[in-house]
Structures are given as C-alpha cells and as structure tokens.
C-alpha atoms as a PDB file:
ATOM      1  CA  UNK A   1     109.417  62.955  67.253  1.00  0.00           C
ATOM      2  CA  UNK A   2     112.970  62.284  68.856  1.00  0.00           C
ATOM      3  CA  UNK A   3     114.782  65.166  70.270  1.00  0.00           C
ATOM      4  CA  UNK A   4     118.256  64.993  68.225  1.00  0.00           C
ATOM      5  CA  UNK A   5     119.766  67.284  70.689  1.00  0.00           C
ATOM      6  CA  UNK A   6     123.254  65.969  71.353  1.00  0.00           C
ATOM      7  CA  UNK A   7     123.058  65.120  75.044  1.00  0.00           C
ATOM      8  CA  UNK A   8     126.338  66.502  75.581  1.00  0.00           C
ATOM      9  CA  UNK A   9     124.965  69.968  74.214  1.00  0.00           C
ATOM     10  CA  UNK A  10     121.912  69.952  76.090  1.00  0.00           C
ATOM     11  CA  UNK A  11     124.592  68.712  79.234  1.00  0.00           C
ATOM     12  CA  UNK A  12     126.389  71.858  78.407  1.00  0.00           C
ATOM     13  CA  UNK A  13     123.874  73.889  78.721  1.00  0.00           C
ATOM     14  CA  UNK A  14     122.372  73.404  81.901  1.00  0.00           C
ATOM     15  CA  UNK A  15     125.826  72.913  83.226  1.00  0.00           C
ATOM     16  CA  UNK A  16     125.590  77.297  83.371  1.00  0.00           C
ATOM     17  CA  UNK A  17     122.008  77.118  84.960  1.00  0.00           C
ATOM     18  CA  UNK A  18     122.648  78.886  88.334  1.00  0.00           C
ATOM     19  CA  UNK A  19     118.481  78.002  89.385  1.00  0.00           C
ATOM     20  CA  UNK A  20     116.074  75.280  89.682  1.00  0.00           C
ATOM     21  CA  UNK A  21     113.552  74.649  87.099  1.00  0.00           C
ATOM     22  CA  UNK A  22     110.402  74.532  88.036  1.00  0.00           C
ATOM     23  CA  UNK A  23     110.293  70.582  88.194  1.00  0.00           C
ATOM     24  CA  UNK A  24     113.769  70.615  90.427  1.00  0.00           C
ATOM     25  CA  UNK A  25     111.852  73.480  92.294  1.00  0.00           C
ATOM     26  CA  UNK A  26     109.198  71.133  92.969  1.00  0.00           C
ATOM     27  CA  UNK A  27     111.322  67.604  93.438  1.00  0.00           C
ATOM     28  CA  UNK A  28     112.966  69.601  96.552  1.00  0.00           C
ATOM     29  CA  UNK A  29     109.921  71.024  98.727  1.00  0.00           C
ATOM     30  CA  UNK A  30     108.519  67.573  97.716  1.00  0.00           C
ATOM     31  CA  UNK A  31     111.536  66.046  99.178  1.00  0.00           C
ATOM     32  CA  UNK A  32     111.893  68.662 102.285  1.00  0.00           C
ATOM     33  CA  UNK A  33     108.307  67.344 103.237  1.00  0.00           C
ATOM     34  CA  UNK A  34     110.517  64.268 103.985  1.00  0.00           C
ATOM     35  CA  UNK A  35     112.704  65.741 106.575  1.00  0.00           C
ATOM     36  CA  UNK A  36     112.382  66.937 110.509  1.00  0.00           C
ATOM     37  CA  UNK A  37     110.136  70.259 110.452  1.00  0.00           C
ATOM     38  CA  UNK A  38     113.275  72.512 111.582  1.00  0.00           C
ATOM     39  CA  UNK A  39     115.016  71.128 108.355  1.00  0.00           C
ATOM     40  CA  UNK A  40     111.750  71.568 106.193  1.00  0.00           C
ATOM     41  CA  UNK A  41     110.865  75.077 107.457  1.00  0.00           C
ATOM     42  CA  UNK A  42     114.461  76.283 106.655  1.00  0.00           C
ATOM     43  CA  UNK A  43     114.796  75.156 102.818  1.00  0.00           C
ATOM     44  CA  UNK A  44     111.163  76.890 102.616  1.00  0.00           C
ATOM     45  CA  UNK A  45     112.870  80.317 104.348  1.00  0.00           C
ATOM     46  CA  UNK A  46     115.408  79.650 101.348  1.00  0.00           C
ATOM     47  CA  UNK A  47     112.531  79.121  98.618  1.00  0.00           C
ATOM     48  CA  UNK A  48     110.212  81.206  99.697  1.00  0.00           C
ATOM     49  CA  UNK A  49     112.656  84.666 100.914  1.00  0.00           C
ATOM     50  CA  UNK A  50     115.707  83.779  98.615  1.00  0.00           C
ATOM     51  CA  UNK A  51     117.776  84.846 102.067  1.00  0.00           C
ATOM     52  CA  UNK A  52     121.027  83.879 102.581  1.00  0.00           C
ATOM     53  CA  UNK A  53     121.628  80.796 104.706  1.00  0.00           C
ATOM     54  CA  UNK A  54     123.778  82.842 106.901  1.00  0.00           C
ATOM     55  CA  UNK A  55     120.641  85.534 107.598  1.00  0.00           C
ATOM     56  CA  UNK A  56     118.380  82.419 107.880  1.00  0.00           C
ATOM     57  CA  UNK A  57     120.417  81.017 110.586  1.00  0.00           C
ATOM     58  CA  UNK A  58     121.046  84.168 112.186  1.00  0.00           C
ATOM     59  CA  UNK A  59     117.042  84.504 112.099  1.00  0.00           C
ATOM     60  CA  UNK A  60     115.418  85.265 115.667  1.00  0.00           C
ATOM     61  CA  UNK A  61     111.527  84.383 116.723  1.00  0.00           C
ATOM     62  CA  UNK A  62     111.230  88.444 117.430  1.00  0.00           C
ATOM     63  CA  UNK A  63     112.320  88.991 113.636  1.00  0.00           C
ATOM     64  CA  UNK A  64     108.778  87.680 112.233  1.00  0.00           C
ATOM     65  CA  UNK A  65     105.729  90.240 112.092  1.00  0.00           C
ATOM     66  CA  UNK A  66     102.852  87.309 112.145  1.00  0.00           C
ATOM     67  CA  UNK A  67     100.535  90.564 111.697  1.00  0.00           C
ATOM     68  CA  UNK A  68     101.947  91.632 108.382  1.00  0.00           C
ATOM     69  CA  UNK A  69     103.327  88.265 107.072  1.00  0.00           C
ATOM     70  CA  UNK A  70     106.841  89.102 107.160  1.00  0.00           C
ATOM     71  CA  UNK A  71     110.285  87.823 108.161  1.00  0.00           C
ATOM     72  CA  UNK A  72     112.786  90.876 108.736  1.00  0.00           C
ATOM     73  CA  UNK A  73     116.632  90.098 107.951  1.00  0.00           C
ATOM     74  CA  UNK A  74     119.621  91.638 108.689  1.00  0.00           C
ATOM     75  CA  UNK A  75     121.409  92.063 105.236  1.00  0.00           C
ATOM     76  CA  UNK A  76     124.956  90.180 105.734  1.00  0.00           C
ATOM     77  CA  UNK A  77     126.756  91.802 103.002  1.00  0.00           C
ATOM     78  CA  UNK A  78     125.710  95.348 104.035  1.00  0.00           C
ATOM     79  CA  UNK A  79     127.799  95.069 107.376  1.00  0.00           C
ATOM     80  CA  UNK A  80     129.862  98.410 107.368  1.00  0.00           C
ATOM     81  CA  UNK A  81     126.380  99.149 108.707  1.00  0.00           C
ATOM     82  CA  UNK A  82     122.871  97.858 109.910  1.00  0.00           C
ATOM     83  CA  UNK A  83     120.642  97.242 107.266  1.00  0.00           C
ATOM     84  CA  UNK A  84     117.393  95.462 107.549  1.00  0.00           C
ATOM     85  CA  UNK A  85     114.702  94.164 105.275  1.00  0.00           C
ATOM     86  CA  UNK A  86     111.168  92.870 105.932  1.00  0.00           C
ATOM     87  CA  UNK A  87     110.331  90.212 103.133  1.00  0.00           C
ATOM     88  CA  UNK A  88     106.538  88.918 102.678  1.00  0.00           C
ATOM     89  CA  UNK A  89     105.991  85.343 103.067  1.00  0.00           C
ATOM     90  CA  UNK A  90     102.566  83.472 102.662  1.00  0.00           C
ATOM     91  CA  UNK A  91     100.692  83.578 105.656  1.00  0.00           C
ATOM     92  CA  UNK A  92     100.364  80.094 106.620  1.00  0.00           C
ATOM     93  CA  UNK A  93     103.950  80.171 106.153  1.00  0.00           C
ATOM     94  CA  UNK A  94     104.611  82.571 108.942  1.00  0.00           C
ATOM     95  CA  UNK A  95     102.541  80.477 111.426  1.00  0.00           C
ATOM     96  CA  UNK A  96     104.782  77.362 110.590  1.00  0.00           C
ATOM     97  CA  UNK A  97     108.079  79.271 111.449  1.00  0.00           C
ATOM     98  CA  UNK A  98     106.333  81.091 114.212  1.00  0.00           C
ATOM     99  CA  UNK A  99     105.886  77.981 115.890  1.00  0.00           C
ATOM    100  CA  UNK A 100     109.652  76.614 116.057  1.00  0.00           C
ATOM    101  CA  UNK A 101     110.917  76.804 119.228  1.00  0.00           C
ATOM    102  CA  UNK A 102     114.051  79.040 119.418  1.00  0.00           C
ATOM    103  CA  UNK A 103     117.413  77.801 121.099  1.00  0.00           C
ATOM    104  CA  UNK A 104     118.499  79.504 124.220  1.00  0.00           C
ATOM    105  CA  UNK A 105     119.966  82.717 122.345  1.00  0.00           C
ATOM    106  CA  UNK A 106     116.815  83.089 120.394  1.00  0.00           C
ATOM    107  CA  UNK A 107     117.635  81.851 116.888  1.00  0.00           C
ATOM    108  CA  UNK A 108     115.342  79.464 115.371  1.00  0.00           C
ATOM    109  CA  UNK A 109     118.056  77.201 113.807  1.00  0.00           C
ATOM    110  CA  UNK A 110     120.694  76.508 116.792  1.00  0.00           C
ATOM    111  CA  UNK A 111     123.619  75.545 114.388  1.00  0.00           C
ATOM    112  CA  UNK A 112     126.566  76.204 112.314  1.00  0.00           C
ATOM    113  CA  UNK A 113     126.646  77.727 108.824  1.00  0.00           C
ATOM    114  CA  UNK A 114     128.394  74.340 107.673  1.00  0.00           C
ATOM    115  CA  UNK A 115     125.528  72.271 109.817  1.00  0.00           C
ATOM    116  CA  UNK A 116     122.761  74.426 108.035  1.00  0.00           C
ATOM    117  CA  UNK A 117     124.642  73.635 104.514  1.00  0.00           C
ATOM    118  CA  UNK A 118     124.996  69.880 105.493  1.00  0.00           C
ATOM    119  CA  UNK A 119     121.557  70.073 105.963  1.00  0.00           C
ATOM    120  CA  UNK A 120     120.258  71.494 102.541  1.00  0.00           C
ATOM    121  CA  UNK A 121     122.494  69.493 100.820  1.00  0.00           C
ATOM    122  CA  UNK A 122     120.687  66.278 102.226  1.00  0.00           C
ATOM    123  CA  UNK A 123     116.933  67.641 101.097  1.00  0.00           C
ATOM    124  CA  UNK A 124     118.733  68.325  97.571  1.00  0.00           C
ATOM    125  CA  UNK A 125     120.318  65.112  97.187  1.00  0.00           C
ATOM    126  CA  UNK A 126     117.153  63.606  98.101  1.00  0.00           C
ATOM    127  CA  UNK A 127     115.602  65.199  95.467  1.00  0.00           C
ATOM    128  CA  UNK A 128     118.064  64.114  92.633  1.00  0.00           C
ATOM    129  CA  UNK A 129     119.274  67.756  92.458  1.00  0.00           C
ATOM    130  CA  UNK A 130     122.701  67.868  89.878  1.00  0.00           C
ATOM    131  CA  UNK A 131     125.712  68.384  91.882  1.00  0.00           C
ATOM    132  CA  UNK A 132     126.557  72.205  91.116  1.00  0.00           C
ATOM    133  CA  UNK A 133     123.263  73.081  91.999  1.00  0.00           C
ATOM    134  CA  UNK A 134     122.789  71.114  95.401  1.00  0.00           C
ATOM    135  CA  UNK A 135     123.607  74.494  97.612  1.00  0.00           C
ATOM    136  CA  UNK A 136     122.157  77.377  99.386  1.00  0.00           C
ATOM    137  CA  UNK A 137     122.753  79.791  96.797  1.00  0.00           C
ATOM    138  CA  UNK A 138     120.575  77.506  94.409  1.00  0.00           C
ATOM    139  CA  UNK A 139     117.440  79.093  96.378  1.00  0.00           C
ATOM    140  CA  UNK A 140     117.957  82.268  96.200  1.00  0.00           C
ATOM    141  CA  UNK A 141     119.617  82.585  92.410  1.00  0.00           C
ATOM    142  CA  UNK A 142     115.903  80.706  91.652  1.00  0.00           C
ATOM    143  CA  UNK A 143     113.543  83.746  93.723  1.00  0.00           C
ATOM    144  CA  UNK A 144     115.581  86.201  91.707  1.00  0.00           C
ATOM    145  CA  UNK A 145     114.594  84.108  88.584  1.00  0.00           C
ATOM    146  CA  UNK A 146     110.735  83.435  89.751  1.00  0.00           C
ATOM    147  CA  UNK A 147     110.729  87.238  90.177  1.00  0.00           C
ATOM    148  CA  UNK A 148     111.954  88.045  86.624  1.00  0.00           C
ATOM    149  CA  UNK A 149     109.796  85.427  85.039  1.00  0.00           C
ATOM    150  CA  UNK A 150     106.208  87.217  87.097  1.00  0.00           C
ATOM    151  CA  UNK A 151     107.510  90.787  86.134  1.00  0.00           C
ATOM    152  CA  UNK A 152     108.616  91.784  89.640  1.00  0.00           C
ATOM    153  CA  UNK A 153     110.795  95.175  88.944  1.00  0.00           C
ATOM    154  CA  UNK A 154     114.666  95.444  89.587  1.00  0.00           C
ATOM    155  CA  UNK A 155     114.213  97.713  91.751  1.00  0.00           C
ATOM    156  CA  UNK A 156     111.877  95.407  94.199  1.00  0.00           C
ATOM    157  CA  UNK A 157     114.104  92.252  93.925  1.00  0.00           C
ATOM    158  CA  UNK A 158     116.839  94.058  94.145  1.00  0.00           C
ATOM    159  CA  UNK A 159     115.038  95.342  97.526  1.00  0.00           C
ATOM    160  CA  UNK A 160     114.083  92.145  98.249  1.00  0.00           C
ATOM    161  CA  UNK A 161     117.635  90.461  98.194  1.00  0.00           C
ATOM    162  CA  UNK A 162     119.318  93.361  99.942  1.00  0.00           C
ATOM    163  CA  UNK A 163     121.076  94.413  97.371  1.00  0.00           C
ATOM    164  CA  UNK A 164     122.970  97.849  97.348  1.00  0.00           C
ATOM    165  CA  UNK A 165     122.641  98.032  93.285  1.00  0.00           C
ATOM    166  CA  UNK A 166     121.520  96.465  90.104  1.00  0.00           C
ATOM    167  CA  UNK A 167     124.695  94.795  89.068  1.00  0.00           C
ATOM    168  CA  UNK A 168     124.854  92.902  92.298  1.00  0.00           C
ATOM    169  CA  UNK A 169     121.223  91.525  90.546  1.00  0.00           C
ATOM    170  CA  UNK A 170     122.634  91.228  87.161  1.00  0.00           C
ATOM    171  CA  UNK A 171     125.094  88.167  88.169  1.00  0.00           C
ATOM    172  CA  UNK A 172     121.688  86.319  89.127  1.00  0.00           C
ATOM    173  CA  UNK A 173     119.913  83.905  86.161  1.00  0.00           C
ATOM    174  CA  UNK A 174     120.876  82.413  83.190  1.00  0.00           C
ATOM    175  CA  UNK A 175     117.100  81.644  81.971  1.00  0.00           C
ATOM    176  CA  UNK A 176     117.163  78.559  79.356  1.00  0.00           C
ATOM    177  CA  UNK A 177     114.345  76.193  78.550  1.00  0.00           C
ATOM    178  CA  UNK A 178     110.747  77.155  79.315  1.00  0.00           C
ATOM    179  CA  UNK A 179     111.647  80.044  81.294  1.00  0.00           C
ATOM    180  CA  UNK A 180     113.501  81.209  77.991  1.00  0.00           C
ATOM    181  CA  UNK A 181     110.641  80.504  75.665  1.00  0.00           C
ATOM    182  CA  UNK A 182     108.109  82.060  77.929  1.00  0.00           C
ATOM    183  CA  UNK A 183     110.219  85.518  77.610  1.00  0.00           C
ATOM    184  CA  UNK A 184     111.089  84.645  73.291  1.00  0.00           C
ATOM    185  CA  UNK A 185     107.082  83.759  72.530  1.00  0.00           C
ATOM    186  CA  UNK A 186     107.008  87.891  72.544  1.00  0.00           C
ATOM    187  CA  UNK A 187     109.579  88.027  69.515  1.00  0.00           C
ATOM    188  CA  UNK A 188     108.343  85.908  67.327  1.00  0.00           C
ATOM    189  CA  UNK A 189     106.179  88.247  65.936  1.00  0.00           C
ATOM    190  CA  UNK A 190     103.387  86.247  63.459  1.00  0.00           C
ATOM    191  CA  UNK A 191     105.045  82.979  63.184  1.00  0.00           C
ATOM    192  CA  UNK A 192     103.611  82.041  66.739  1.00  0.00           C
END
C-alpha cells in the first residue's frame, strides 16, 4: 500500500528531529570510513562518547585508560570548576585512538573548534545528512537518544554527558518514527 502521508507533513516532522535515525546513524560511520583516520576516529569519539567537539578536541593521549576502556573528559560547561568524567568506549575502539599520534602540546586533534566542525560537516554531507542535522551536536543529541531507547537511567546519561541536572537532559530527543513505536508497542494494550 502507498503511504498517503503528505510529504510536507512527514517534512515537518523530522524538520524537529534533533538525532540521527538509525539509518543516518549508519550512512555517517559508513561514510567516515571514507575519510583520513584522524577525521574517522573523531566523528566515532562523537558517536560513540556523545562529547562535545570542544572536549574532543581538547582530548590528550594521557586522558585514555586503555586498561579500563575509557576516555576521561573535562566537562566544558562545568568550568567555574574542574570536573571530569571517564566514559566507556568499546575496546577496540580505545586501541584505534590510542594509536593517533598527538601534536606537540599533546592533543590528539591539533586544530581549531571551526577546523574540527569543518571537518564533521564534510563526513555528514558525505553521507546525505539533512542540513539542520549536519553538526556536532547531532552526535551527541543521538547517544542521549540510543541511551533512552536501551533503558540507560537519567541519572547515568545524565553522568555520562556531564550534566549538572536532569533538565539540562530533558532538552535532548524528540523520538518519532521507529524509535517512537518501539516505546508506543507498550500502550497498545491487546490490539498489538
């Protein structure tokens, strides 16, 4: 059957999606795999941490624990004082970044915040992402969302973000499509 949704409509509605879907999701580490390793390996940090480019730049070889599979960040936003937090990353992950050779100063990625952002745009233009989602804050509105679609508490995203409270969380996902139906199936009681 033909999906009489008005295009506009459906337009409309994704036009408030602040995430990927899981097919943009995979279009863009598909498309990453395309680019120099450096450029790669930091739209993973994004995917895979939901970090803020600013803390990903700012990242330093002596800030991953290879033992525990962890990259440590210095929360940006929390900078009245110093607040860090260790995130778990896969472990073949950590080996990857562990292996980029740091600048002079010791950061992994040697460049501007407007270089970095130059940068991600290009992986998410290669992979046909819409306009108003083609940004860093893409990737980490999209780990908040993975982590409310698996169940992962408020309290531990909001932990895992470096967030001071829950309403700094609460701006994060407007869920529509699958992600929406997998959370409605619950409701609809015996007409399932």
């Amino acid at each position: 059957m033909e999906n009489p949704l008005a295009p506009e409509i459906r337009a409309q509605l994704y036009a408030d999606r602040k995430s990927f879907t899981r097919a943009q999701e995979q279009a863009v580490l598909k498309a990453a795999a395309r680019f120099p390793e450096e450029t790669r390996l930091l739209c993973e940090l994004l995917y895979v941490t939901g970090c803020r480019l600013s803390e990903a730049l700012e990242l330093r070889r002596d800030h991953l624990d290879t033992e525990e599979a962890m990259v440590v960040f210095r929360t940006l936003k929390q900078r009245d004082r110093t607040v860090l937090r260790a995130v778990p990353v896969p472990a073949s992950f950590i080996v990857r970044l562990a292996a980029l050779n740091p600048a002079a100063d010791g950061r992994l990625w040697p460049y501007s915040r407007w270089t970095g952002g130059r940068r991600i745009k290009e992986v998410l233009e290669a992979a046909g992402i819409p306009e108003h989602l083609a940004n860093s804050k893409t990737f980490r509105h999209s780990y908040n969302d993975r982590g409310k679609l698996h169940g992962t508490p408020d309290y531990v995203r909001r932990a895992l973000l470096g967030h001071r409270t829950q309403s700094a969380n609460n701006h994060y996902g407007a869920l529509i499509g699958t992600e929406l139906r997998d959370y409605a199936r619950d409701s609809w009681g015996l007409l399932k």
